[in-house]
N, C-alpha and C. Protein backbone atom coordinates (compact mmCIF):
# COMPACT_ATOMS: atom_id res chain seq x y z
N UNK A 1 29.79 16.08 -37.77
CA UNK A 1 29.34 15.47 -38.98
C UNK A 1 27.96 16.00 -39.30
N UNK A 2 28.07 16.16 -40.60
CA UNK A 2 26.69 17.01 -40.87
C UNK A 2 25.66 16.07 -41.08
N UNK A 3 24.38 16.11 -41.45
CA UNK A 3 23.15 15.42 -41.43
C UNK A 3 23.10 14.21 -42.82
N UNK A 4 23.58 15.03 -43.98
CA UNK A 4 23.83 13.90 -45.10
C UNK A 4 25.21 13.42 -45.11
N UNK A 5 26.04 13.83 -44.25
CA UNK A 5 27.79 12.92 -44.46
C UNK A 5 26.69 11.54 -43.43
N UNK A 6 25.88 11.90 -42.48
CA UNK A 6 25.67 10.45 -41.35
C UNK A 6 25.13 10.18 -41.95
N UNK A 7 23.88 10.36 -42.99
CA UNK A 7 23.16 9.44 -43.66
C UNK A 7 23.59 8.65 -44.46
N UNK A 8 24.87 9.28 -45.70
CA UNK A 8 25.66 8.10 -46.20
C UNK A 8 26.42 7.43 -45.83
N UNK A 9 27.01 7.84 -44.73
CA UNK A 9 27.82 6.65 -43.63
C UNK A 9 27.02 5.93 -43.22
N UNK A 10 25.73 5.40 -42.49
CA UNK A 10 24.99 4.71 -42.33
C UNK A 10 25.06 3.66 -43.72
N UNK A 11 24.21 4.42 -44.74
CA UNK A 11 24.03 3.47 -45.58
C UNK A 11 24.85 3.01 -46.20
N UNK A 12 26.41 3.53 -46.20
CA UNK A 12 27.20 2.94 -46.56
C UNK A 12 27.73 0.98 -45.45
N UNK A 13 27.43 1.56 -44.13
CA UNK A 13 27.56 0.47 -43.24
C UNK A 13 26.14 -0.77 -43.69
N UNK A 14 24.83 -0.32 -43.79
CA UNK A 14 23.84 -1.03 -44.48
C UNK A 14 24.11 -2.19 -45.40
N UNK A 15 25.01 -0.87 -46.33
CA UNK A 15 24.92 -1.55 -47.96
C UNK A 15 26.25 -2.49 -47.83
N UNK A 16 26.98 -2.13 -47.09
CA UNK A 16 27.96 -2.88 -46.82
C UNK A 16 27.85 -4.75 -46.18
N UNK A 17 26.89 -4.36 -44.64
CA UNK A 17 26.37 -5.83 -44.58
C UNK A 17 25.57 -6.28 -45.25
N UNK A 18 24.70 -5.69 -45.91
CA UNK A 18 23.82 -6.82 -46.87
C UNK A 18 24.64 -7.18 -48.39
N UNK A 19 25.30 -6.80 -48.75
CA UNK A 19 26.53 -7.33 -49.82
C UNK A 19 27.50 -8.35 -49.02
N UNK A 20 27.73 -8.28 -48.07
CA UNK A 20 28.42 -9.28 -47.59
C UNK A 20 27.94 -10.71 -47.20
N UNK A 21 28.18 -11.79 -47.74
CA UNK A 21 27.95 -13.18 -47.85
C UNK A 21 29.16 -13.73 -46.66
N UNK A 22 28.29 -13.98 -45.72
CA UNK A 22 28.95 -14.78 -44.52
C UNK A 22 28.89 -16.03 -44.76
N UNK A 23 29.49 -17.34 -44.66
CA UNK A 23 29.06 -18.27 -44.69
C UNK A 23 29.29 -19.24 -43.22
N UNK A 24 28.15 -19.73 -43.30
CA UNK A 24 28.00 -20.44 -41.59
C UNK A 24 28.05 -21.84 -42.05
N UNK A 25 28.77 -22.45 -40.54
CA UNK A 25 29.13 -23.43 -40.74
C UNK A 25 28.52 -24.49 -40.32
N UNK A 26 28.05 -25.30 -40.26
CA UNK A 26 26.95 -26.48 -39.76
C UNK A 26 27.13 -27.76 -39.44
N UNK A 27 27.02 -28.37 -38.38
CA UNK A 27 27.98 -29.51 -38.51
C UNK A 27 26.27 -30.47 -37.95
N UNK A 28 26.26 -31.80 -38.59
CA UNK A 28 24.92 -32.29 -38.24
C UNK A 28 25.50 -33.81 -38.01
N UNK A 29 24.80 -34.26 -36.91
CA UNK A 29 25.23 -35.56 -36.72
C UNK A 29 24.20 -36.64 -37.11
N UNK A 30 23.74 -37.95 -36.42
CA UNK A 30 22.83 -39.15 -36.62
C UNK A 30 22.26 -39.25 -35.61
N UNK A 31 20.70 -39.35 -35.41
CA UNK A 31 20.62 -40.06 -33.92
C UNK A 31 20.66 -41.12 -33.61
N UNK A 32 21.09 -41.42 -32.43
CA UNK A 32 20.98 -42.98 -32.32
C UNK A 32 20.18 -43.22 -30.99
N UNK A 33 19.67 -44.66 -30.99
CA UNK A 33 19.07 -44.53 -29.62
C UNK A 33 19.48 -45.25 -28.90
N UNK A 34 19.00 -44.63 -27.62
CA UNK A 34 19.91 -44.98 -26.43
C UNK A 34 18.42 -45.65 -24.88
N UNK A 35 19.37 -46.28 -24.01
CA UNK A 35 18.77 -46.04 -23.15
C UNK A 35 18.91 -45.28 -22.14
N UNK A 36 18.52 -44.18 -21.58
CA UNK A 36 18.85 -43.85 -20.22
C UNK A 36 17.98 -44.23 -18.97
N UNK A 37 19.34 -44.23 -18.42
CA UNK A 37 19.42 -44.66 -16.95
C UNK A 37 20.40 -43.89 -16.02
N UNK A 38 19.49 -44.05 -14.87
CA UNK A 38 19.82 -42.55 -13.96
C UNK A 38 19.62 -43.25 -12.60
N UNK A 39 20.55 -43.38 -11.88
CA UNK A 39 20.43 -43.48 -10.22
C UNK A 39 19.95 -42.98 -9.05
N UNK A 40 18.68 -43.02 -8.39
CA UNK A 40 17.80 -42.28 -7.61
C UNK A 40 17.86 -42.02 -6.10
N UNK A 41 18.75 -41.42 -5.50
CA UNK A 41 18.67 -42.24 -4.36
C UNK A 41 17.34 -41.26 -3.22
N UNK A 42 16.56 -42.38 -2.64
CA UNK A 42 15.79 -42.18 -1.70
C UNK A 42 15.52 -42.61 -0.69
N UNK A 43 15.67 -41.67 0.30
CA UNK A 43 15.49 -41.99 1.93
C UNK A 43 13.74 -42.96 2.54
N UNK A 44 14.73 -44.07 2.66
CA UNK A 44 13.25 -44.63 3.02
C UNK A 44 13.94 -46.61 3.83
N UNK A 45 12.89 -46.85 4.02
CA UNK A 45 12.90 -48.03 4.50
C UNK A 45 12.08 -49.38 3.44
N UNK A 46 12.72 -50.19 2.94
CA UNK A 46 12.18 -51.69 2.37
C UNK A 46 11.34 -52.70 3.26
N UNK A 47 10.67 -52.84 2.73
CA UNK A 47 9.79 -53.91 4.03
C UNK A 47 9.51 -54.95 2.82
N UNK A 48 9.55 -56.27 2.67
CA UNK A 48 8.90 -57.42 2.33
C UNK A 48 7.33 -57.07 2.48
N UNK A 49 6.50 -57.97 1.54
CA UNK A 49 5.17 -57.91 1.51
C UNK A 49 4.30 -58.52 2.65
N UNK A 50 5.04 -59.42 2.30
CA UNK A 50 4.76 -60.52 3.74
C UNK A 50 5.46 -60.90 4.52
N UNK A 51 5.31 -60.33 5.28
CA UNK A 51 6.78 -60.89 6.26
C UNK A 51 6.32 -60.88 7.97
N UNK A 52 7.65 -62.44 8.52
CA UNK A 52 6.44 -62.55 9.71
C UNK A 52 7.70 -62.84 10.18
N UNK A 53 8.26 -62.49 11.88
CA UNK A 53 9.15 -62.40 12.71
C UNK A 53 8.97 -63.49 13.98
N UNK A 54 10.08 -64.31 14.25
CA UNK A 54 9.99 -65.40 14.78
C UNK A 54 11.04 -64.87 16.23
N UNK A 55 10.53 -64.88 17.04
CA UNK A 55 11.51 -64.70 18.26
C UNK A 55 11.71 -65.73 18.93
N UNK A 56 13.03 -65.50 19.80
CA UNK A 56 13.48 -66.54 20.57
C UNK A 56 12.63 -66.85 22.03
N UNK A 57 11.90 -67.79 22.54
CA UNK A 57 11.02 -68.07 23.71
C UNK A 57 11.85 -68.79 25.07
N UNK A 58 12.18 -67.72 26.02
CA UNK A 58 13.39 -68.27 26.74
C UNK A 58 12.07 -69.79 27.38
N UNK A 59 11.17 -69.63 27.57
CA UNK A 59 10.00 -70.42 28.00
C UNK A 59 10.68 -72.12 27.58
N UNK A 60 10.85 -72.05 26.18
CA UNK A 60 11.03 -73.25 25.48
C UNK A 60 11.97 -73.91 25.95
N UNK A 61 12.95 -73.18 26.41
CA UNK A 61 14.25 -73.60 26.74
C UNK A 61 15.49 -73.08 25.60
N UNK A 62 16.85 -73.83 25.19
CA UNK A 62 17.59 -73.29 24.56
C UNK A 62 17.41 -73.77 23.13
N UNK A 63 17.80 -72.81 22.12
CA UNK A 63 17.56 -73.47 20.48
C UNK A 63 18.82 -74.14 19.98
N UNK A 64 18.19 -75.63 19.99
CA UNK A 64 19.24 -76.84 19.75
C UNK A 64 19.64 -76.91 18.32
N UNK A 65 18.93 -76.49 17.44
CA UNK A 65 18.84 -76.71 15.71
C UNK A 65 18.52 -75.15 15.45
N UNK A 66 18.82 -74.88 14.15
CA UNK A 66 18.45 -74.01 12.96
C UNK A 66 18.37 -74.43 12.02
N UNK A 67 17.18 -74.66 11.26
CA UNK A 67 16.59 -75.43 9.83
C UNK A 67 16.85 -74.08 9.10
N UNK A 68 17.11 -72.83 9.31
CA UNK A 68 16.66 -71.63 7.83
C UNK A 68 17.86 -71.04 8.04
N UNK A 69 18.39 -70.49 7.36
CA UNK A 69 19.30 -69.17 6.77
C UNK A 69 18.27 -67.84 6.83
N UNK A 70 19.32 -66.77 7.67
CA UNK A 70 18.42 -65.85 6.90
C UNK A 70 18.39 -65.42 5.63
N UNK A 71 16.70 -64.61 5.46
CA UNK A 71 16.99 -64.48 3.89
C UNK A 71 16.23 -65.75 3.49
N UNK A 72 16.37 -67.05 4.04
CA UNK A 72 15.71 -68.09 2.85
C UNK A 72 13.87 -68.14 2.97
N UNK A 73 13.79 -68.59 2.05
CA UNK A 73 11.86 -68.35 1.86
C UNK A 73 11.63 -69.46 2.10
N UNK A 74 10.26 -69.31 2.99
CA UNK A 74 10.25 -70.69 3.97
C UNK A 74 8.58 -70.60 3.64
N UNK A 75 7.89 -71.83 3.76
CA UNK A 75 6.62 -72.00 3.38
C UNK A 75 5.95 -72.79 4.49
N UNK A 76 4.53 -72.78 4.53
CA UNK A 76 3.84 -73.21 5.93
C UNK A 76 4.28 -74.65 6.39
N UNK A 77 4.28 -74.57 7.06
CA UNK A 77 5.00 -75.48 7.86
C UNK A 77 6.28 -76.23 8.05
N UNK A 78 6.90 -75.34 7.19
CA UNK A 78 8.29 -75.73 7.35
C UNK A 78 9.27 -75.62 8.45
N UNK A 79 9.99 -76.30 8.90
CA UNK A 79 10.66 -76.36 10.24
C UNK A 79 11.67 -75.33 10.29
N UNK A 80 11.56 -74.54 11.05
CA UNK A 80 12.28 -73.29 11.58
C UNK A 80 13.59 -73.48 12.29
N UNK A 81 13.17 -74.16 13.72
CA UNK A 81 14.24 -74.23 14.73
C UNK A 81 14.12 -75.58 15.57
N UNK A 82 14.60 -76.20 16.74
CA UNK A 82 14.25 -76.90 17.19
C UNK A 82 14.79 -76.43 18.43
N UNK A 83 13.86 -76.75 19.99
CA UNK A 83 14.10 -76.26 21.20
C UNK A 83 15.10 -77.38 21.44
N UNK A 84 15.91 -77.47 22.82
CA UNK A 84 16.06 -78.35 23.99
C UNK A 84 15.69 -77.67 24.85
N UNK A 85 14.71 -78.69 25.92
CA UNK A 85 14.64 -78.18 27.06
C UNK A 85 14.78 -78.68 28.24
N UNK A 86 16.14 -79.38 29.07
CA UNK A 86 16.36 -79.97 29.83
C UNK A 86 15.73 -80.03 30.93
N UNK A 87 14.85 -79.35 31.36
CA UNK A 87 13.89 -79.37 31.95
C UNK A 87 12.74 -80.22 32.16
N UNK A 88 12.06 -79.98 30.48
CA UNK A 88 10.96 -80.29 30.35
C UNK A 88 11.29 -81.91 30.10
N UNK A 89 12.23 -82.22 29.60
CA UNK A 89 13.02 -84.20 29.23
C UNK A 89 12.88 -84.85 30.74
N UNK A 90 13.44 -83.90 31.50
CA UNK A 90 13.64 -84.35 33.60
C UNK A 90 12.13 -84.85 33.69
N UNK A 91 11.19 -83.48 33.21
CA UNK A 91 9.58 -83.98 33.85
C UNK A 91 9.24 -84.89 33.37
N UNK A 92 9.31 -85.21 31.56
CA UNK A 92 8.63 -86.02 31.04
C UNK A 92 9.40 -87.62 31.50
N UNK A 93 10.48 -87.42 31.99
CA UNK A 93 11.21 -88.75 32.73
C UNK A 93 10.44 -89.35 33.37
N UNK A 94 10.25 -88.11 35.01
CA UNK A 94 9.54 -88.25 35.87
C UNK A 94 8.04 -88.78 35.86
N UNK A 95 7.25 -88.37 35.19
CA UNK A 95 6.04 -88.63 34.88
C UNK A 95 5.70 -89.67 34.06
N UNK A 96 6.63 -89.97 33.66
CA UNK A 96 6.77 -91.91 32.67
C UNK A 96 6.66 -92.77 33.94
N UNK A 97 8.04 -92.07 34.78
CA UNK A 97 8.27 -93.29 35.96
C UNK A 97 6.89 -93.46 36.95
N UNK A 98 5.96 -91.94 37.36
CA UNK A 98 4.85 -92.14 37.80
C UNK A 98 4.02 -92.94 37.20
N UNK A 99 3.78 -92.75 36.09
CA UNK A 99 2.77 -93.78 35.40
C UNK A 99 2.96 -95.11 35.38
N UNK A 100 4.48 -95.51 35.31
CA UNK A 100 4.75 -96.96 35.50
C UNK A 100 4.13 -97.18 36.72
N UNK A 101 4.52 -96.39 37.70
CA UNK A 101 4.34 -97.17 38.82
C UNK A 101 2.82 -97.67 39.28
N UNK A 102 1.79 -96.56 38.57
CA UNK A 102 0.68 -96.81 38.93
C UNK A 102 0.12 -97.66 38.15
N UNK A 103 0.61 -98.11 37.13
CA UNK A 103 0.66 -99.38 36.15
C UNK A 103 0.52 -100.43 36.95
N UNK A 104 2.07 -100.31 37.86
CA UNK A 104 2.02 -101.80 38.22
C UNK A 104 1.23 -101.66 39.74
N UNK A 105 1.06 -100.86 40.51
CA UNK A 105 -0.04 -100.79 41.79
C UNK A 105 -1.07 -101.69 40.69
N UNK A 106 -1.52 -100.62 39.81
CA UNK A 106 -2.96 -101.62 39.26
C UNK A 106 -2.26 -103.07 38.92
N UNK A 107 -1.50 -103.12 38.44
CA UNK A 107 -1.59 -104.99 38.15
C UNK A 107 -1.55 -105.74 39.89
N UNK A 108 -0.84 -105.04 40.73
CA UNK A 108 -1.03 -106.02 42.20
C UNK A 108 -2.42 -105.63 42.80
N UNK A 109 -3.31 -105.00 42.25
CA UNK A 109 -4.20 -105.17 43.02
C UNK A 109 -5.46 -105.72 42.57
N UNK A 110 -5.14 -106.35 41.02
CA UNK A 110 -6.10 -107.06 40.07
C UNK A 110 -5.23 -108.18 40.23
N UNK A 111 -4.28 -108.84 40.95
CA UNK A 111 -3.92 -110.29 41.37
C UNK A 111 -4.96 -110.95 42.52
């Protein structure tokens, strides 16, 4: 192809797209609003702000009662648990019956 057949083939391809009317198509919607929300997951541990751990004291003896659920929110001085300690009921027996007795020594010896 010689030098002016490519030049008018060119501008024939030129003149060709700029005469040509494409028409594009457009499609447009509304916005609306939304909320998003998105699920995070992260490796970690929850701790309460305040939080205070009550263990069992074999000392006390065995735990006769439970006043709480776990989980329930408990405020100062509220009753937790209650011991038995068959033990400690035997001594405080014992030591009633001592005291009686020295009760009554003192009353026979103020006769």
């Amino acid at each position: 192809m010689s030098s002016p057949s490519l030049l008018a083939f060119i501008g024939f391809i030129i003149w060709n797209n700029v005469n040509t009317t494409a028409t594009l198509s457009v499609e447009t919607i509304s916005l609306e609003k939304e909320q998003m929300k998105e699920t995070v997951m992260i490796p970690g541990i929850s701790k309460f702000n305040e939080e205070q751990f009550v263990y069992y004291r074999v000392d006390k003896g065995e735990i006769a009662e439970i006043f709480v659920e776990p989980g329930d929110t408990v405020k100062k001085d509220d009753k937790l648990l209650k011991y038995a300690n068959k033990q400690l009921v035997s001594e405080k027996g014992e030591n009633q019956l001592q005291i009686d007795l020295i009760y009554l020594e003192l009353d026979n010896l103020n006769v």
